[in-house]
Protein backbone atom coordinates (compact mmCIF):
# COMPACT_ATOMS: atom_id res chain seq x y z
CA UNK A 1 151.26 85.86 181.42
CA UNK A 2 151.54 85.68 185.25
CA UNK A 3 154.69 83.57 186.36
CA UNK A 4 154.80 80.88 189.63
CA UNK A 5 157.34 83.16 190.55
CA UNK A 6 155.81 86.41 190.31
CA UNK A 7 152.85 84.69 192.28
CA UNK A 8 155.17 84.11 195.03
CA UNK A 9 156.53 87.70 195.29
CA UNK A 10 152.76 88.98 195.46
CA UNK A 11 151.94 86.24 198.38
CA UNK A 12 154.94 87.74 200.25
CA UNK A 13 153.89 91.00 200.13
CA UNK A 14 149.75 90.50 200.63
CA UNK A 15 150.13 89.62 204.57
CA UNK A 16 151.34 93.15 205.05
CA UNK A 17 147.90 94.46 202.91
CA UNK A 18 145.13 94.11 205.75
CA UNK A 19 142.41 93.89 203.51
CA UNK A 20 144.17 91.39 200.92
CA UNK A 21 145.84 88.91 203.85
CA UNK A 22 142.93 86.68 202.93
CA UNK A 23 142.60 87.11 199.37
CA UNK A 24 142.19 83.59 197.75
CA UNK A 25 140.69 85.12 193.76
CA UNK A 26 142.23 85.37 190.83
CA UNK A 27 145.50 86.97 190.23
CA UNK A 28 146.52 88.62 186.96
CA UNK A 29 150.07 89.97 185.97
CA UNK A 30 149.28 93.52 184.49
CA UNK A 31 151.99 95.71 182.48
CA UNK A 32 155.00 97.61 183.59
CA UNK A 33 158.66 97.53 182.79
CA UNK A 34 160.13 98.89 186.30
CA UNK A 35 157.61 97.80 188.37
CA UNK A 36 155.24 95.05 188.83
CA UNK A 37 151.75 95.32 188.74
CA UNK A 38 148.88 93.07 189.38
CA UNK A 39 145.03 93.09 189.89
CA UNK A 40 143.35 91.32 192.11
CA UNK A 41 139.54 91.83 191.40
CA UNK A 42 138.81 95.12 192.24
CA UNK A 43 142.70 95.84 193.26
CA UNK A 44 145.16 96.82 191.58
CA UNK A 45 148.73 95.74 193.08
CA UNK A 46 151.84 97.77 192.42
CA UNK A 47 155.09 96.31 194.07
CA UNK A 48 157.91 98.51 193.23
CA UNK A 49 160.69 97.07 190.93
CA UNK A 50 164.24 96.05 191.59
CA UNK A 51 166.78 99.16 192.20
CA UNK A 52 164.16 101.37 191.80
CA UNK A 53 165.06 102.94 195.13
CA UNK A 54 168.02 105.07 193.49
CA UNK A 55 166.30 107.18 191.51
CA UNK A 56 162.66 107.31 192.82
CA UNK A 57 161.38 109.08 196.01
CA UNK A 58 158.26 107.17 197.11
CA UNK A 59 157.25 109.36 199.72
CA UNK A 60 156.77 112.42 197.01
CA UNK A 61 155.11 109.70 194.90
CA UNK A 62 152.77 108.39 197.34
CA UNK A 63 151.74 111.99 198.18
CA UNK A 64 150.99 112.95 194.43
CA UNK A 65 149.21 109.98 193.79
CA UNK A 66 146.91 110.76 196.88
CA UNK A 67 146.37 114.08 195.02
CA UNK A 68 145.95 113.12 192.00
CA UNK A 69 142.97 110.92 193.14
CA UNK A 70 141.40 113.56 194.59
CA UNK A 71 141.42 115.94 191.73
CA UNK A 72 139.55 112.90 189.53
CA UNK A 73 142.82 112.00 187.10
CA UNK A 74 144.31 109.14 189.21
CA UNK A 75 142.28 106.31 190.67
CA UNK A 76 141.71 105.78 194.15
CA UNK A 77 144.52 104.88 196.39
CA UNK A 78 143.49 102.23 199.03
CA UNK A 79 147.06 101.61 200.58
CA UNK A 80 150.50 102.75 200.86
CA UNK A 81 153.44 101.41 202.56
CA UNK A 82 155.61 104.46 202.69
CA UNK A 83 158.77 102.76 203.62
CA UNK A 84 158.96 99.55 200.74
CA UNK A 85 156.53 101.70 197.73
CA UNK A 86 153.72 98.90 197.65
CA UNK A 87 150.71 100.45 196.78
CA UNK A 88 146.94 99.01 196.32
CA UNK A 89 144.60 101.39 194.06
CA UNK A 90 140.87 100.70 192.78
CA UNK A 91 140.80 99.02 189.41
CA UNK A 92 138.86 100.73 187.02
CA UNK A 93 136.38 98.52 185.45
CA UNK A 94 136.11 98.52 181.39
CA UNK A 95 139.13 100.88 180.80
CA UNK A 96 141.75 100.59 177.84
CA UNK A 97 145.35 100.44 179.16
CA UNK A 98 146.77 102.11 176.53
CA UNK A 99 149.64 101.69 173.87
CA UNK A 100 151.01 103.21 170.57
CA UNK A 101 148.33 101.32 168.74
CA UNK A 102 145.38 102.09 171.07
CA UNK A 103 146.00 105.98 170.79
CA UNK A 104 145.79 105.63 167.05
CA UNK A 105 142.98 103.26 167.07
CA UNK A 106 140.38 104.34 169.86
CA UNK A 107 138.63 107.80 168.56
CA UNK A 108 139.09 110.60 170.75
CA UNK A 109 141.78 108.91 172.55
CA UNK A 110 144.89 112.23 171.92
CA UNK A 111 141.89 114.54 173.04
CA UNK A 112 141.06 112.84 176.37
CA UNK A 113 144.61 112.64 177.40
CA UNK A 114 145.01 117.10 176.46
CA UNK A 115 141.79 117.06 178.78
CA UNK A 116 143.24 115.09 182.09
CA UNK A 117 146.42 116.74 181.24
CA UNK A 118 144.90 120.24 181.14
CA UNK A 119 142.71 119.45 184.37
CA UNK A 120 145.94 117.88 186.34
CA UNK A 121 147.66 121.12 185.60
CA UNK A 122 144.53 123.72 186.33
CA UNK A 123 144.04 121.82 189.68
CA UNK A 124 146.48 124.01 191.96
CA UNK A 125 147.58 120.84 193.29
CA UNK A 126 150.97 121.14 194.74
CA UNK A 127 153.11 118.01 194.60
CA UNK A 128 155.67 117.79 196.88
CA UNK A 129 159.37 117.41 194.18
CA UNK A 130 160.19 119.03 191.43
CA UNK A 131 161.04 117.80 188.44
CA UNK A 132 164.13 119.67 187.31
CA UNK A 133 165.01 118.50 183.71
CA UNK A 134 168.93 118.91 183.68
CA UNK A 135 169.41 117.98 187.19
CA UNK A 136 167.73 114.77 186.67
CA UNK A 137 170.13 114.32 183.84
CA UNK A 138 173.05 115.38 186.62
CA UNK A 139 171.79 112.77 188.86
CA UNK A 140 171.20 109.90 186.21
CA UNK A 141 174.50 110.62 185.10
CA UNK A 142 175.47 109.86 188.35
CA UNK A 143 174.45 107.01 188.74
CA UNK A 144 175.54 105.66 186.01
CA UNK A 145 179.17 106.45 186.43
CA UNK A 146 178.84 103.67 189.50
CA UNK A 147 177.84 101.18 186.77
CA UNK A 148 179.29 99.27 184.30
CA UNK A 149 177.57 100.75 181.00
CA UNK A 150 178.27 102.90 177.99
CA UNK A 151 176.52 105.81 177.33
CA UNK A 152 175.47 106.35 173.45
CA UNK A 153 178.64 108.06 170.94
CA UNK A 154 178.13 111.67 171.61
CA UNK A 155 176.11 112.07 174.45
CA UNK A 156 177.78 114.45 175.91
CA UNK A 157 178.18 117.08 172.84
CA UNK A 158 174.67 116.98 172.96
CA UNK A 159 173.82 117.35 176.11
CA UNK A 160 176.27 120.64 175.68
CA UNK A 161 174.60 122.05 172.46
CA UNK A 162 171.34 121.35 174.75
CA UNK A 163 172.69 124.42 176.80
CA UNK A 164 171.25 126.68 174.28
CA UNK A 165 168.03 124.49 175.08
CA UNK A 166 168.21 125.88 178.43
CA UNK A 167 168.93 129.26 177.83
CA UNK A 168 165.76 129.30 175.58
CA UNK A 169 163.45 127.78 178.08
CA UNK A 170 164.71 129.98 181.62
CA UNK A 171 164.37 132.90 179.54
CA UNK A 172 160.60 133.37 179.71
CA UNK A 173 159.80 129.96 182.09
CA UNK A 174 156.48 129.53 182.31
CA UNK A 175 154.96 128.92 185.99
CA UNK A 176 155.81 125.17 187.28
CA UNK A 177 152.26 123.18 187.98
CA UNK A 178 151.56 119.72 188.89
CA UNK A 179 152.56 117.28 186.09
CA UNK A 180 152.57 113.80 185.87
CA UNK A 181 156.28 113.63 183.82
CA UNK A 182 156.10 110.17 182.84
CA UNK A 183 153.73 109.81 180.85
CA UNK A 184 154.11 106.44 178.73
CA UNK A 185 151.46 105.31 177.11
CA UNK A 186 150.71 102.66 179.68
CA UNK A 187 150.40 104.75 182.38
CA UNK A 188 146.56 105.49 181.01
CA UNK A 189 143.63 104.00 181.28
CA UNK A 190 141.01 104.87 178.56
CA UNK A 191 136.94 104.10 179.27
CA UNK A 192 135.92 105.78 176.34
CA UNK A 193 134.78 108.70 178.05
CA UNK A 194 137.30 109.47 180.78
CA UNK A 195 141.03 109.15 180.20
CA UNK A 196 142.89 108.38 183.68
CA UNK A 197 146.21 108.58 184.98
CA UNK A 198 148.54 106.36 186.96
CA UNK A 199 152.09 105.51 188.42
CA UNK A 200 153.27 109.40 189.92
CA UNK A 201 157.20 108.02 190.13
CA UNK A 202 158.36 110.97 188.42
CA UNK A 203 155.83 113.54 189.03
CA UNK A 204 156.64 116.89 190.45
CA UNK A 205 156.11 120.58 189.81
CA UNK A 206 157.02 121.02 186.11
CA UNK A 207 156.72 123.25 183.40
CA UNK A 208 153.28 122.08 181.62
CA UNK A 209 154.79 121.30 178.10
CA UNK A 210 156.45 118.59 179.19
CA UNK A 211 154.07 116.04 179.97
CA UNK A 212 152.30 117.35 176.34
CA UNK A 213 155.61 116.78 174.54
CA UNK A 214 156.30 113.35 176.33
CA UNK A 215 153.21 111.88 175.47
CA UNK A 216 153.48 113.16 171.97
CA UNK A 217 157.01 110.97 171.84
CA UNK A 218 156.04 108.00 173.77
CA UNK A 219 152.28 107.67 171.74
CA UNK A 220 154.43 107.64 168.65
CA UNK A 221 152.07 110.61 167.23
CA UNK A 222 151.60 111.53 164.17
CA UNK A 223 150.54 115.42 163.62
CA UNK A 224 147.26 114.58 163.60
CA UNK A 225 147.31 113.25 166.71
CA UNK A 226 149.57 115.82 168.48
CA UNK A 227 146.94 118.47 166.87
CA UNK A 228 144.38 117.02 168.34
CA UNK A 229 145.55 116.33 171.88
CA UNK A 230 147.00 120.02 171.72
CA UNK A 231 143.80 121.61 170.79
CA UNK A 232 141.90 120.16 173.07
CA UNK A 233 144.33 120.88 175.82
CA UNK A 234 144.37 124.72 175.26
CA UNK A 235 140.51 124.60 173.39
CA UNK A 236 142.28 126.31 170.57
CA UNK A 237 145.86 127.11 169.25
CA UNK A 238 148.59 127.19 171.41
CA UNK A 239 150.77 130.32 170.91
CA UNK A 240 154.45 130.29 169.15
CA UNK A 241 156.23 130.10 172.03
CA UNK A 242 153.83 127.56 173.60
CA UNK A 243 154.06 124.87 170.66
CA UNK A 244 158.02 125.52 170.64
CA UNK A 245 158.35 124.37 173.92
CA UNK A 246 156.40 121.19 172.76
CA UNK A 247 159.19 120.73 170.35
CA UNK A 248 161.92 121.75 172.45
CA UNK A 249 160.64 118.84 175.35
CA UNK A 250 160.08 116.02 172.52
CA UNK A 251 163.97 115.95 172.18
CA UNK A 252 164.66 116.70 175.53
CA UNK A 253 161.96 113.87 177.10
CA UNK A 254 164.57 111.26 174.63
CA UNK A 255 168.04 113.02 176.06
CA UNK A 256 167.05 112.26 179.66
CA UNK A 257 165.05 108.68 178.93
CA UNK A 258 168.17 107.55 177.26
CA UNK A 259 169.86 107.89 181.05
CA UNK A 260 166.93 106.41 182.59
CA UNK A 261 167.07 103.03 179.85
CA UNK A 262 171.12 102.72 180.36
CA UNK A 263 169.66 102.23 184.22
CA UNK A 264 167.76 99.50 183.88
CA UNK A 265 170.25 97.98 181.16
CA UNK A 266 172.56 98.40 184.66
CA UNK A 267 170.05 96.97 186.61
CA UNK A 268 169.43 93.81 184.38
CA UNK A 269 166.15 94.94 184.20
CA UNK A 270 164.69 92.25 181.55
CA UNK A 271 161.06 93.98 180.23
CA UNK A 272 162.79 95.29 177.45
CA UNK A 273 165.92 95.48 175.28
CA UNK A 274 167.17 99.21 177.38
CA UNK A 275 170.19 99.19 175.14
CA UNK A 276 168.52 99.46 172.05
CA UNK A 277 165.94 101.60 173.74
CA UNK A 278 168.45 103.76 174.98
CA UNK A 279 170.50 103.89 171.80
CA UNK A 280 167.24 104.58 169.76
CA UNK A 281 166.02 107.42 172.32
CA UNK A 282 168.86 109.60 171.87
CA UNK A 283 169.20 108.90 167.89
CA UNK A 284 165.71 110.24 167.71
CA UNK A 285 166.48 113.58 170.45
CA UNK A 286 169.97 114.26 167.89
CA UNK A 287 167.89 113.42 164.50
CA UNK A 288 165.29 116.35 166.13
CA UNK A 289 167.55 118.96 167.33
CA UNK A 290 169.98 119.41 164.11
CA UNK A 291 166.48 120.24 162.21
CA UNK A 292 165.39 123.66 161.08
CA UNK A 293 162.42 123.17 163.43
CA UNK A 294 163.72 122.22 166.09
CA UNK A 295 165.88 125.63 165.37
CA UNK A 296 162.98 127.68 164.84
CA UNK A 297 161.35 126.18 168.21
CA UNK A 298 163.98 127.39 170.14
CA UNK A 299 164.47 130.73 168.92
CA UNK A 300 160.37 131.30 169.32
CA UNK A 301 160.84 130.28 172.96
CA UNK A 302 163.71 133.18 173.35
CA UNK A 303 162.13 135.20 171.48
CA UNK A 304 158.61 135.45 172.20
């Protein structure tokens, strides 16, 4: 439901939007729990959320989302302002934004995503940051020690058992490629036919896995699911070492989005309860990595 208030912050903002400084249509409040997000007919509004600035560089975002529109996974970008992060895309017309419950109820839904995924990372794009997993948990760390919350019991002997993590993946890294990093379920858009991509905070040059893994965690898949997005990303099976580092990334995707939650929780950022979403984030990455798969996915990735 779109606020009086949240009206007023979008009426602020449209005079600097040449072709919206006259918009008098409707105006609908769309999802997001950084940032907010609104269409406006055939617009779609993004004004970037409060503190947001610490941890996100919108000049490498506003580049990768330019690039992703070209390649055909991101829809068209119709305005930037480089120096506040507003940005005005195309709204695509009859698509799902999707959820948990929409990736287990829409056919084909797991498979479209391994497609876009698999096309975003054949594209040769080159985004300009990299997404480096353990310095991003440096930096979020960080950050957080200039704020005023607790970090979950036993963080930090996880993050150092997760050295082994590390070894494992540096030892045979696969090639970085454009990924999108972030990739919540609400940050596609389903027509049915097409799966599409949006909001390139996080993006950078990453190892491929990752975005498979993340989605994996944040659709809430089953192994159905997972299966089926993973198939249709490689058009077959993936090898050992391949489906390890899916594994590896699903607990490793929870150890850094704990940081990310305890930010917003900092930030009295009110979408969500972040301190149950952080607490529940890293429960789930210690639950994974003290299992004998979670083993066994590591020591294919050394091993291969």
């Amino acid at each position: 439901m779109t606020s009086e208030s949240d009206i007023e912050l979008l009426k602020q903002a449209l005079p600097t939007i040449p072709f919206l400084r006259s918009y008098k249509g409707p105006i609908e409040r769309l999802g997001g729990l950084t940032n907010m997000v609104f269409r406006l007919g055939e617009y779609c509004v993004r004004l970037p959320g409060k503190g947001t600035e610490e941890y996100v560089n919108r000049q490498n975002e506003m580049v990768a989302a330019q690039a992703a529109a070209a390649i055909g996974v991101s829809p068209e970008i119709l305005y930037v302002d480089r120096a506040t992060g507003e940005m005005v895309s195309r709204f695509v017309e009859g698509a799902t934004t999707m959820s948990p419950e929409a990736f287990k109820s829409v056919p084909g839904a797991p498979a479209r995503a391994g497609i876009s995924f698999r096309k975003l990372h054949d594209s040769g794009a080159v985004f300009p940051a990299r997404f480096e997993l353990f310095a991003m948990i440096d930096e979020y760390l960080g950050v957080l020690a200039t704020k005023n919350v607790a970090l979950p019991d036993g963080y930090h002997a996880i993050l150092r058992e997760a050295e082994a993590v590390r070894e494992a993946l540096n030892a045979h890294p696969l090639p970085n490629v454009a990924c999108h990093c972030d990739p919540l379920c609400e940050n596609f858009l389903d027509t049915g036919h097409r799966m599409w991509m949006v909001d390139w905070e996080y993006c950078g040059m990453n190892d491929p896995m990752w975005d498979l893994a993340d989605l994996s965690v944040e659709g809430e898949f089953d192994s159905g699911q997972e299966e089926e997005m993973i198939q249709a990303y490689f058009g077959g099976q993936p090898s050992a070492s391949e489906r390890g580092r899916i594994v590896i990334y699903k607990a490793m995707c929870d150890l850094l989005w704990t940081l990310w939650g305890l930010i917003q929780l900092a930030n009295d950022n009110r979408a969500t309860d972040f301190r149950a979403y952080a607490d529940e984030r890293f429960a789930r990455c210690r639950a994974l990595m003290h299992t004998d798969g979670f083993r066994s996915a590591v020591a294919d990735v050394l091993h291969r």
